[in-house]
N, C-alpha and C. Protein backbone atom coordinates (compact mmCIF):
# COMPACT_ATOMS: atom_id res chain seq x y z
N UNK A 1 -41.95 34.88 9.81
CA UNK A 1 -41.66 33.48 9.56
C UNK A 1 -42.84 32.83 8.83
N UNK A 2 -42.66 32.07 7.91
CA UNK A 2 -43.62 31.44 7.50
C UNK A 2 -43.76 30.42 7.66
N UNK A 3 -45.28 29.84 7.73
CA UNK A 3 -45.67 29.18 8.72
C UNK A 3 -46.08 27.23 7.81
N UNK A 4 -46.33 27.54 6.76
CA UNK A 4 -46.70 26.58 5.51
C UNK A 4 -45.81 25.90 5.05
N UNK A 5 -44.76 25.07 5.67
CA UNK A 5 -43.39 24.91 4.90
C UNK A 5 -43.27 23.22 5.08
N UNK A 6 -43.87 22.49 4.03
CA UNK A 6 -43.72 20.93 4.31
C UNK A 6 -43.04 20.45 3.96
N UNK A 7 -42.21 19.35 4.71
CA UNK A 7 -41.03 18.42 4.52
C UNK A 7 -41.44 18.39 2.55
N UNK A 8 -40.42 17.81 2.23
CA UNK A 8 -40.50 17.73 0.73
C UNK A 8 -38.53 16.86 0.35
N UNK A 9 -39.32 16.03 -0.39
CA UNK A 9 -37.79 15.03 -1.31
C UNK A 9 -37.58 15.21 -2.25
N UNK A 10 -36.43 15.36 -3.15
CA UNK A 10 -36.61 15.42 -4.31
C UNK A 10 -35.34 14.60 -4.74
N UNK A 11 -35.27 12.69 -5.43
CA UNK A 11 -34.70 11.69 -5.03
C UNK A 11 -33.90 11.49 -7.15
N UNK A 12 -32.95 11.91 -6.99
CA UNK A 12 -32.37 11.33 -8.56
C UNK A 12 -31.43 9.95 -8.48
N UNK A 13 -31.11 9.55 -9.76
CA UNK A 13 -30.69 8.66 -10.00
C UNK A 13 -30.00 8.62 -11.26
N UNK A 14 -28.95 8.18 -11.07
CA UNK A 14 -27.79 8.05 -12.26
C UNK A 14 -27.32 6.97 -12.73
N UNK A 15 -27.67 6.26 -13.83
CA UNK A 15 -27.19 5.21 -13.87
C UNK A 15 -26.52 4.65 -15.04
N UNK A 16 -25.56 4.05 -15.27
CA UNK A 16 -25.31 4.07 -16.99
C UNK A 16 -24.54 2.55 -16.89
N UNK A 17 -24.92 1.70 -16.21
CA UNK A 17 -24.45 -0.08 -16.51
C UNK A 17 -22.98 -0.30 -17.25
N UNK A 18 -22.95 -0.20 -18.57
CA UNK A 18 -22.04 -0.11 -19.11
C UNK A 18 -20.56 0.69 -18.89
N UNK A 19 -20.91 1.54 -17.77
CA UNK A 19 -19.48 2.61 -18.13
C UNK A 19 -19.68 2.54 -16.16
N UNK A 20 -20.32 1.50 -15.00
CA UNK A 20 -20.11 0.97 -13.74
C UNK A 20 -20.49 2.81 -13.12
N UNK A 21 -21.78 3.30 -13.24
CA UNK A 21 -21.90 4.73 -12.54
C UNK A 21 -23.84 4.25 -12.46
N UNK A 22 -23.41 4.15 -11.23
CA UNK A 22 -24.59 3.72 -10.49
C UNK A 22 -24.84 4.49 -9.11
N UNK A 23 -25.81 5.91 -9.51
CA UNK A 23 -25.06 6.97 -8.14
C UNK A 23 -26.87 6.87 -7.90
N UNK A 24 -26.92 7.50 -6.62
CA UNK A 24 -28.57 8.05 -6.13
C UNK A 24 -27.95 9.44 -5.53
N UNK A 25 -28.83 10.73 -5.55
CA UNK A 25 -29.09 12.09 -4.88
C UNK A 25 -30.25 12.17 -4.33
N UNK A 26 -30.31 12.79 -3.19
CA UNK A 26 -31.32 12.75 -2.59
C UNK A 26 -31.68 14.38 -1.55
N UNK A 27 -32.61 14.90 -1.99
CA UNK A 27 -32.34 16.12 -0.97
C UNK A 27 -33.65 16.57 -0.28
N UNK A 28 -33.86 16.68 0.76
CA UNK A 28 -34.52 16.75 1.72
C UNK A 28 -34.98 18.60 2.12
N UNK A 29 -35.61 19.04 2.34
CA UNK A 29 -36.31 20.29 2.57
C UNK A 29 -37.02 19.92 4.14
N UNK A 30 -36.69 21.04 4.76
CA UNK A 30 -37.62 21.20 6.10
C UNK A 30 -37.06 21.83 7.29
N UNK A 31 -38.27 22.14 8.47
CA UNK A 31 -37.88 23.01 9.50
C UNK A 31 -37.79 22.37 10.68
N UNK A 32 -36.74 22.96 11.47
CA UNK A 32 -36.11 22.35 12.62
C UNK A 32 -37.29 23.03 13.69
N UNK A 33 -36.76 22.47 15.24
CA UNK A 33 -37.77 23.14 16.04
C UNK A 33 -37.25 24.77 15.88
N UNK A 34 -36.19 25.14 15.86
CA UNK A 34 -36.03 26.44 16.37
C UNK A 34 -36.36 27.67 15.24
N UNK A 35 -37.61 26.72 14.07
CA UNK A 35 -37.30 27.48 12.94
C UNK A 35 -36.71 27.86 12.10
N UNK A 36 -35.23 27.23 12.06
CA UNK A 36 -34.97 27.60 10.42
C UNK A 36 -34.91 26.86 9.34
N UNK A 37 -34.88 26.41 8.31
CA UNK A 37 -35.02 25.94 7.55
C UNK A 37 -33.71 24.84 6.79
N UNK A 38 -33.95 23.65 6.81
CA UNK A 38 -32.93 22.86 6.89
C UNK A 38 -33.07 22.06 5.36
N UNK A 39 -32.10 21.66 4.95
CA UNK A 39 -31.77 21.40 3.60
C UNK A 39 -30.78 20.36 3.50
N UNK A 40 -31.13 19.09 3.48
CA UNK A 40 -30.22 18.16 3.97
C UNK A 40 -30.21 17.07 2.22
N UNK A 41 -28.96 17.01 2.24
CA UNK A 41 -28.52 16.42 0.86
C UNK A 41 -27.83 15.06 1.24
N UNK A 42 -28.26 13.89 0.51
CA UNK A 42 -27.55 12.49 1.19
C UNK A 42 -27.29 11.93 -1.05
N UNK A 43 -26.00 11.51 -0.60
CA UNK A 43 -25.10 11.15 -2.02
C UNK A 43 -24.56 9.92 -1.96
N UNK A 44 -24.41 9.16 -2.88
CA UNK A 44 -23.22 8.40 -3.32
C UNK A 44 -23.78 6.94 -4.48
N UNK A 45 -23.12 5.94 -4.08
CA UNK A 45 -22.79 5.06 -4.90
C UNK A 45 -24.60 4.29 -4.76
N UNK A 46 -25.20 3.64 -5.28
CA UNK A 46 -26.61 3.00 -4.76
C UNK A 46 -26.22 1.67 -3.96
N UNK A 47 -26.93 1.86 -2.85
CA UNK A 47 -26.56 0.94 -2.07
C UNK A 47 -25.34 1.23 -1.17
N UNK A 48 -24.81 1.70 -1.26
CA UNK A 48 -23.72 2.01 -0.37
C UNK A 48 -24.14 3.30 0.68
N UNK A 49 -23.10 3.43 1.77
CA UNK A 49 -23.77 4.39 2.75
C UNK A 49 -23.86 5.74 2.22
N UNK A 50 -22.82 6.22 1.63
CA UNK A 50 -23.15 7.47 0.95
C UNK A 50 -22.21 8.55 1.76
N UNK A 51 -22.28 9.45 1.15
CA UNK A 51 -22.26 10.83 2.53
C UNK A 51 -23.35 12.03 2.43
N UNK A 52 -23.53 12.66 3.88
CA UNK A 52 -24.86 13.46 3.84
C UNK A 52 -24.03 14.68 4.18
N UNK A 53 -24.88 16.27 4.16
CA UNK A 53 -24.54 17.24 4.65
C UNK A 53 -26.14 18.10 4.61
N UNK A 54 -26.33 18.89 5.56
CA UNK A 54 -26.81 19.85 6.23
C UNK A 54 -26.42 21.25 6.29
N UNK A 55 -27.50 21.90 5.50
CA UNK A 55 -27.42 22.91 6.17
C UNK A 55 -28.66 23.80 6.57
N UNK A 56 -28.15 25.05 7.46
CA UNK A 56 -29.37 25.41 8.20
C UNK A 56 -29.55 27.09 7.12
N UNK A 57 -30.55 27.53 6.95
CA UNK A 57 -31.17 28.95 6.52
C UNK A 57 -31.41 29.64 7.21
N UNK A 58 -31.68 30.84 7.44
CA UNK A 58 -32.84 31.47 7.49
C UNK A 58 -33.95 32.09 7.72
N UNK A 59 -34.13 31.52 5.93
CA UNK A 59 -35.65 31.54 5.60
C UNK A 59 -35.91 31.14 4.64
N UNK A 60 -37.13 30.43 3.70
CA UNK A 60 -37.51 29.60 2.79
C UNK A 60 -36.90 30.00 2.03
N UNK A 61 -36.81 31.51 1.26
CA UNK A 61 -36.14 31.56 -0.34
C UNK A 61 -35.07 31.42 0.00
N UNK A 62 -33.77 31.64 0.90
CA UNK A 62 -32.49 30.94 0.83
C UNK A 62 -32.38 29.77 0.88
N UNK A 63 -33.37 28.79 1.60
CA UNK A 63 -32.99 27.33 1.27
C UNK A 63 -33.23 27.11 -0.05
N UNK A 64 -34.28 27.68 -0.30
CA UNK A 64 -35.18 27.03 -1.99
C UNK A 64 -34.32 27.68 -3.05
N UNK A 65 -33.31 28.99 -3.14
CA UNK A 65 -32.16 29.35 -3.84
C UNK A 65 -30.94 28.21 -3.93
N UNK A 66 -30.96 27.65 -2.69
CA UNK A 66 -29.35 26.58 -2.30
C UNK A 66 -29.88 25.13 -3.08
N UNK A 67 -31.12 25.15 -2.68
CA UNK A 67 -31.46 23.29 -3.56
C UNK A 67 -32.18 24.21 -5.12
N UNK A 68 -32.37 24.58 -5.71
CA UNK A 68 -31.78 25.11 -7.21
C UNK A 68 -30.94 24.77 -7.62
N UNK A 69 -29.76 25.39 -6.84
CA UNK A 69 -28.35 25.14 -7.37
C UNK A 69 -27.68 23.65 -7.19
N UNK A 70 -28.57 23.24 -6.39
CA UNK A 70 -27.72 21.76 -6.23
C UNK A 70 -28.28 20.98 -7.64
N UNK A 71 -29.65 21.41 -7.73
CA UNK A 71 -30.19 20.89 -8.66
C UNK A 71 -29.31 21.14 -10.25
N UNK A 72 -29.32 22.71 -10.15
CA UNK A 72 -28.67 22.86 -11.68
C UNK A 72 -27.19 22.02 -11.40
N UNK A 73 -26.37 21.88 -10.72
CA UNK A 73 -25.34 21.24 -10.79
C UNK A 73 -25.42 19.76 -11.29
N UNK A 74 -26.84 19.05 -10.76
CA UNK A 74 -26.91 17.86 -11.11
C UNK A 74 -27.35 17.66 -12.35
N UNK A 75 -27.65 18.64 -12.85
CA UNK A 75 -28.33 18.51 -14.51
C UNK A 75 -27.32 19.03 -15.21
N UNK A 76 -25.57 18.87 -14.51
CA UNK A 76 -24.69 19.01 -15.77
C UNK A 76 -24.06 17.88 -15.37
N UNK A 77 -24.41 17.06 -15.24
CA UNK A 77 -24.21 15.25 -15.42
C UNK A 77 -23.84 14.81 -16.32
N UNK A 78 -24.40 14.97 -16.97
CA UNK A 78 -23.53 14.18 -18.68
C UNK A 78 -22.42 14.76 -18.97
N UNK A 79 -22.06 16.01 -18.76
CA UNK A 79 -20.71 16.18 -19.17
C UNK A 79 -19.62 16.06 -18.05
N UNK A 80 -20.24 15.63 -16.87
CA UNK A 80 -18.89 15.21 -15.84
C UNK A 80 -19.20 14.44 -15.88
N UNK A 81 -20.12 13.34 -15.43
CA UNK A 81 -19.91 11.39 -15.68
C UNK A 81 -20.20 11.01 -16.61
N UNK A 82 -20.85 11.31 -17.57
CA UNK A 82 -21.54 10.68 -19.07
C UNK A 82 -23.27 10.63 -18.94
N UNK A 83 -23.66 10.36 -18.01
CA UNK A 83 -24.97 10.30 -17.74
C UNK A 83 -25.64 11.39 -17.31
N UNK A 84 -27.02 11.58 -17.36
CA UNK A 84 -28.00 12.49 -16.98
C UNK A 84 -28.93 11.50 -15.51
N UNK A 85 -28.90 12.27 -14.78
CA UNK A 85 -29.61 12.21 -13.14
C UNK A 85 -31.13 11.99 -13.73
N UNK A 86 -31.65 11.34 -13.44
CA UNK A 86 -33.17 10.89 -14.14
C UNK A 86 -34.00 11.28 -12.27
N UNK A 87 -35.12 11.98 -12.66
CA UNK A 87 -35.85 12.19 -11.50
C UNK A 87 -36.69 10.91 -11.43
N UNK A 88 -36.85 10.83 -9.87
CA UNK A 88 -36.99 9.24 -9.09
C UNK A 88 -37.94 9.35 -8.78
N UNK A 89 -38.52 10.41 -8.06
CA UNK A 89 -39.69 10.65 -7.08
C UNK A 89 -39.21 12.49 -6.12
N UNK A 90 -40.78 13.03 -5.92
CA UNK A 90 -40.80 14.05 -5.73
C UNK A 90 -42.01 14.06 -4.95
N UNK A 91 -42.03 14.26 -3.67
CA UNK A 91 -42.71 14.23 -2.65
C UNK A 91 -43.11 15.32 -1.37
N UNK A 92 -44.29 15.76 -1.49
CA UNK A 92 -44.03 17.17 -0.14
C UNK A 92 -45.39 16.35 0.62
N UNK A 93 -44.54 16.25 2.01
CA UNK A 93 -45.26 15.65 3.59
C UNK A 93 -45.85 16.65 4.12
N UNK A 94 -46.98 16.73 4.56
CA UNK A 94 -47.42 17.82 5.81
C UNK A 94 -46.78 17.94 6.82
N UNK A 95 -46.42 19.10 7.61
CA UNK A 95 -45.94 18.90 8.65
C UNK A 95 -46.81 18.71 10.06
């Protein structure tokens, strides 16, 4: 198990005024008590409640494989809403 694994955010934003697509992504990295590695994604409209999902790993390279892919999904934005996800802030906490 490895032992070095700090909370970490990585917060986008979509926005395009004109065409009413005003979204935030938000995804979360980190370890539970029982050790495995948790990957928690919170979505929707800005300002509004959103919806979240969870999930558990593991071990680090399967979470850090699963938020990749969430990532590459969000960087094909422009061709499903019109807009590109602009990075917000990117943050790793000690644990």
């Amino acid at each position: 198990m490895e032992h070095a694994f700090p909370s970490r955010l990585i917060h986008l934003r979509a926005l395009d005024p004109a065409h009413n697509i005003a979204r935030d992504y938000s995804i979360w990295m980190s370890v539970d008590l029982f050790g495995d590695y948790v990957v928690e994604t919170c979505w929707g409209r800005i300002g509004a409640k959103g919806q979240r999902q969870r999930r558990s790993f593991p071990d680090a390279p399967s979470a850090r494989h699963h938020v990749r892919a969430i990532i590459r999904k969000r960087r094909g934005s422009r061709k499903r809403i019109g807009v590109e996800y602009q990075l917000m802030a990117r943050r790793a906490e000690s644990s």
